[in-house]
C-alpha atoms as a PDB file:
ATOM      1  CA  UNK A   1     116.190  26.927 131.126  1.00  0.00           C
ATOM      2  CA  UNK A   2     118.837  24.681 133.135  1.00  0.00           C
ATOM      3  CA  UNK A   3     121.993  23.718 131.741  1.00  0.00           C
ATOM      4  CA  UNK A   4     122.542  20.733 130.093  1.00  0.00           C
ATOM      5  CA  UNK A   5     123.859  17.790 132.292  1.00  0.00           C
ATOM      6  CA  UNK A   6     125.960  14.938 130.735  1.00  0.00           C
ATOM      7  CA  UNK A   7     123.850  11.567 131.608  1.00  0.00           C
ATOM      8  CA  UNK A   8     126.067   9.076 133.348  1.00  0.00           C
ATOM      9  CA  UNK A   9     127.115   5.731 131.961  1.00  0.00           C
ATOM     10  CA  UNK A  10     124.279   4.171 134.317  1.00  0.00           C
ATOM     11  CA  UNK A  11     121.647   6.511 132.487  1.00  0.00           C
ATOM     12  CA  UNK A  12     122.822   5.557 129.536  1.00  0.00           C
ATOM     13  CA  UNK A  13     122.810   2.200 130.097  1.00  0.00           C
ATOM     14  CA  UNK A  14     119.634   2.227 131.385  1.00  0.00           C
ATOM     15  CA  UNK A  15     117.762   4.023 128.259  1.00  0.00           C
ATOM     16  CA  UNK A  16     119.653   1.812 125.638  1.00  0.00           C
ATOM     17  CA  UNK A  17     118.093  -1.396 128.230  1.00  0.00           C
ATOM     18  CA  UNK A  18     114.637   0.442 128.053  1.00  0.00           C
ATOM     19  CA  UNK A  19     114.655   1.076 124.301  1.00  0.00           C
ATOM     20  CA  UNK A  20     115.540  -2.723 123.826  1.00  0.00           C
ATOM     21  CA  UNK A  21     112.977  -3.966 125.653  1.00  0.00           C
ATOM     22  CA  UNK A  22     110.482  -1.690 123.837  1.00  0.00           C
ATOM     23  CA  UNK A  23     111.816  -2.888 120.303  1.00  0.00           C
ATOM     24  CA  UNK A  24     111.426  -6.153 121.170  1.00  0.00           C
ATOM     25  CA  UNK A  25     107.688  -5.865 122.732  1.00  0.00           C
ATOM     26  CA  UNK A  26     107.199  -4.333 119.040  1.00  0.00           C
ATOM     27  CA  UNK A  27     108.819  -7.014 117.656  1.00  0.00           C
ATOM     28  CA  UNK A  28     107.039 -10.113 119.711  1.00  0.00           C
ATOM     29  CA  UNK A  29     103.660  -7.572 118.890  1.00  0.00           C
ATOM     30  CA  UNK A  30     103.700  -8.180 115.401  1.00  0.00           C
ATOM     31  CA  UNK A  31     101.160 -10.591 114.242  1.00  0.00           C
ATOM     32  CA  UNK A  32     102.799 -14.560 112.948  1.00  0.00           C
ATOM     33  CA  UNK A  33     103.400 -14.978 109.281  1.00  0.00           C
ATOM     34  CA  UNK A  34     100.529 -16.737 107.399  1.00  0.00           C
ATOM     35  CA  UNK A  35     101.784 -19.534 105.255  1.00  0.00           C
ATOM     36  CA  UNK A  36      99.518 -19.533 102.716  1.00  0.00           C
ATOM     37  CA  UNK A  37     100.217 -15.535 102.252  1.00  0.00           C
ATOM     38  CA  UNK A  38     103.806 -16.577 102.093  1.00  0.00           C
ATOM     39  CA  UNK A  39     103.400 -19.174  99.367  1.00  0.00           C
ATOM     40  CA  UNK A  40     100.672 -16.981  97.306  1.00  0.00           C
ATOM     41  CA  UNK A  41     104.110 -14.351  97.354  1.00  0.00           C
ATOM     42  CA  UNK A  42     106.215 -16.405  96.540  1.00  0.00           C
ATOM     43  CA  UNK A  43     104.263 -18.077  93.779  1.00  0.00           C
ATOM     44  CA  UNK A  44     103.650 -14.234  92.254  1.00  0.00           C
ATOM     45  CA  UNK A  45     107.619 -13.562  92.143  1.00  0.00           C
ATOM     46  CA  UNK A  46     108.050 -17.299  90.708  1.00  0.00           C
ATOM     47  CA  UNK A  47     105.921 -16.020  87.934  1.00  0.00           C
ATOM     48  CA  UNK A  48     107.107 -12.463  87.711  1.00  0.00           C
ATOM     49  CA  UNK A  49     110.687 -13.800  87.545  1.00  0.00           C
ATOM     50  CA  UNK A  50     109.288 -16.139  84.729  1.00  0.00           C
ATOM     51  CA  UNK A  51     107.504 -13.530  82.516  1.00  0.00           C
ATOM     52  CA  UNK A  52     111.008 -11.107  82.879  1.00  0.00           C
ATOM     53  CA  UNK A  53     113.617 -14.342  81.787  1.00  0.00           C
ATOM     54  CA  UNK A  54     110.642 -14.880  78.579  1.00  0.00           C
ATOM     55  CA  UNK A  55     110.744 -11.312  78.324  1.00  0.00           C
ATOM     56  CA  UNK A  56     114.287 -10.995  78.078  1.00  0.00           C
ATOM     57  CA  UNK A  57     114.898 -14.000  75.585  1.00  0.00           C
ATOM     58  CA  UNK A  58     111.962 -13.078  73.009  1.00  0.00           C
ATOM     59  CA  UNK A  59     114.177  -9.596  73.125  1.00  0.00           C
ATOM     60  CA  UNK A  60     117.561 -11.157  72.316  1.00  0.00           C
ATOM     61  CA  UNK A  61     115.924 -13.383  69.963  1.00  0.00           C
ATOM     62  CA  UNK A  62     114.477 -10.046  68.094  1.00  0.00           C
ATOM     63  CA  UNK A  63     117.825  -8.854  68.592  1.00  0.00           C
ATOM     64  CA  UNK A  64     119.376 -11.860  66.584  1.00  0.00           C
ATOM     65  CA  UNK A  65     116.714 -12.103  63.880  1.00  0.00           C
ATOM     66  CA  UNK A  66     117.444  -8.197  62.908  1.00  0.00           C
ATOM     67  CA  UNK A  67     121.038  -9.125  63.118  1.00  0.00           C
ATOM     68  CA  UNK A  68     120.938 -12.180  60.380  1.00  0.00           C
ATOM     69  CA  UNK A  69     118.367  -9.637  58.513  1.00  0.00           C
ATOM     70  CA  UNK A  70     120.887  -7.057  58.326  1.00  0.00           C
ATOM     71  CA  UNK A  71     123.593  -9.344  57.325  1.00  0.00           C
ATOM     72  CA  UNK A  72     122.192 -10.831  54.626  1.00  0.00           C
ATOM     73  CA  UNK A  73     120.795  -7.274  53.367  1.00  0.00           C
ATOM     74  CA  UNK A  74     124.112  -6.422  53.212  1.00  0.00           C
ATOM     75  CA  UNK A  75     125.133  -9.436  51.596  1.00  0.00           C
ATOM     76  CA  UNK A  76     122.418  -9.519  49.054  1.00  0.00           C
ATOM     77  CA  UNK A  77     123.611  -5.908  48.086  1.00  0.00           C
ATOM     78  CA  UNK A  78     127.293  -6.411  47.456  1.00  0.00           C
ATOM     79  CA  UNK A  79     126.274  -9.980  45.435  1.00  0.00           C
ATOM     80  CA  UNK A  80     124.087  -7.362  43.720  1.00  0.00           C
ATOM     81  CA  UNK A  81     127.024  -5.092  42.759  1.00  0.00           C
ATOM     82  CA  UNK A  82     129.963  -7.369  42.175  1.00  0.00           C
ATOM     83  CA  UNK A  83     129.496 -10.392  40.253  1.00  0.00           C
ATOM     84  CA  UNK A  84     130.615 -13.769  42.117  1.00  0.00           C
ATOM     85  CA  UNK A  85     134.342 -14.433  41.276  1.00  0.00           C
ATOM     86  CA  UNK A  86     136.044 -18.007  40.476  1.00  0.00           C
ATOM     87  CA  UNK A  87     138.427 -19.500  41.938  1.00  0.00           C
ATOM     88  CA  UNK A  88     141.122 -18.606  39.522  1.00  0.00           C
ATOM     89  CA  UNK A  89     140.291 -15.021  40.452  1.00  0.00           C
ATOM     90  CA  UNK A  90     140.365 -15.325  44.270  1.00  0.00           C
ATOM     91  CA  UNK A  91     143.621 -16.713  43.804  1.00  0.00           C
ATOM     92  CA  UNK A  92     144.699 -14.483  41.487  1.00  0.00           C
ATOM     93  CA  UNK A  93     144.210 -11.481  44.335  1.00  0.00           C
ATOM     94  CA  UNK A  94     145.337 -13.280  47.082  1.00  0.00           C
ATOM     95  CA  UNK A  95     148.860 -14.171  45.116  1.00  0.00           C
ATOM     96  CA  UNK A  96     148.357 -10.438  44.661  1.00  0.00           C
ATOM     97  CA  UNK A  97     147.939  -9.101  48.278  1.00  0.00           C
ATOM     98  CA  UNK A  98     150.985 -12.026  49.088  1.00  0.00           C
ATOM     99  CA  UNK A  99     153.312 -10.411  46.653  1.00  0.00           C
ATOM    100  CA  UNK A 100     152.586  -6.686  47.519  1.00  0.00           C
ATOM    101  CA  UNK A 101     153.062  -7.640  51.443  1.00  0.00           C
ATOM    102  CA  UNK A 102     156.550  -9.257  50.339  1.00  0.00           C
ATOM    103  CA  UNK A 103     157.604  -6.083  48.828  1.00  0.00           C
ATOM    104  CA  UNK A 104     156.534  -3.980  51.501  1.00  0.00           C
ATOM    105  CA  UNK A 105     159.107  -6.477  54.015  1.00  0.00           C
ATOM    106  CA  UNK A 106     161.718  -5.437  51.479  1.00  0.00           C
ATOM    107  CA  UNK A 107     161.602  -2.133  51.924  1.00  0.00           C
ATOM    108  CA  UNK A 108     162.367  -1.543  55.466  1.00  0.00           C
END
């Protein structure tokens, strides 16, 4: 087997000219886009693009339905537990949390 010998920079230059030319042949070979093939593609992702943005917003809108569902399961329980107070009485607890947050400001 004979050693290896270093190409020179005119070798070089010569293969990277030769593979150029050859990917460009390739590239000149290939046959010219058909429009209509074109437009049928781009009319498919139009409607794939469409069917994913439906998809997506009949999922959020599922999302936001079980959301108000839950919330006013949750809501029909505790008016189910606690009878509604008056006002008298929602003022009477606030004046209530007030006073105890005063108290805890004396303190320190």
């Amino acid at each position: 087997m004979p050693p290896f010998k270093q190409p020179t920079f005119q070798e070089r230059a010569a293969l990277a000219a030769k593979a150029k030319q050859a990917a460009l042949e390739n590239f000149r070979a290939k046959p010219p886009v058909d429009e209509a093939a074109l437009a049928e593609r781009r009319a498919a992702r139009m409607a794939r693009e469409e069917a994913q943005a439906k998809a997506r917003e009949e999922k959020q809108a599922a999302r936001e339905r079980e959301k108000a569902e839950k919330a006013m399961r949750a809501e029909a329980a505790v008016s189910a537990t606690e009878p509604a107070k008056t006002e008298a009485e929602l003022k009477a607890a606030r004046d209530a949390r007030y006073a105890a947050r005063k108290s805890r400001k004396g303190k320190r």
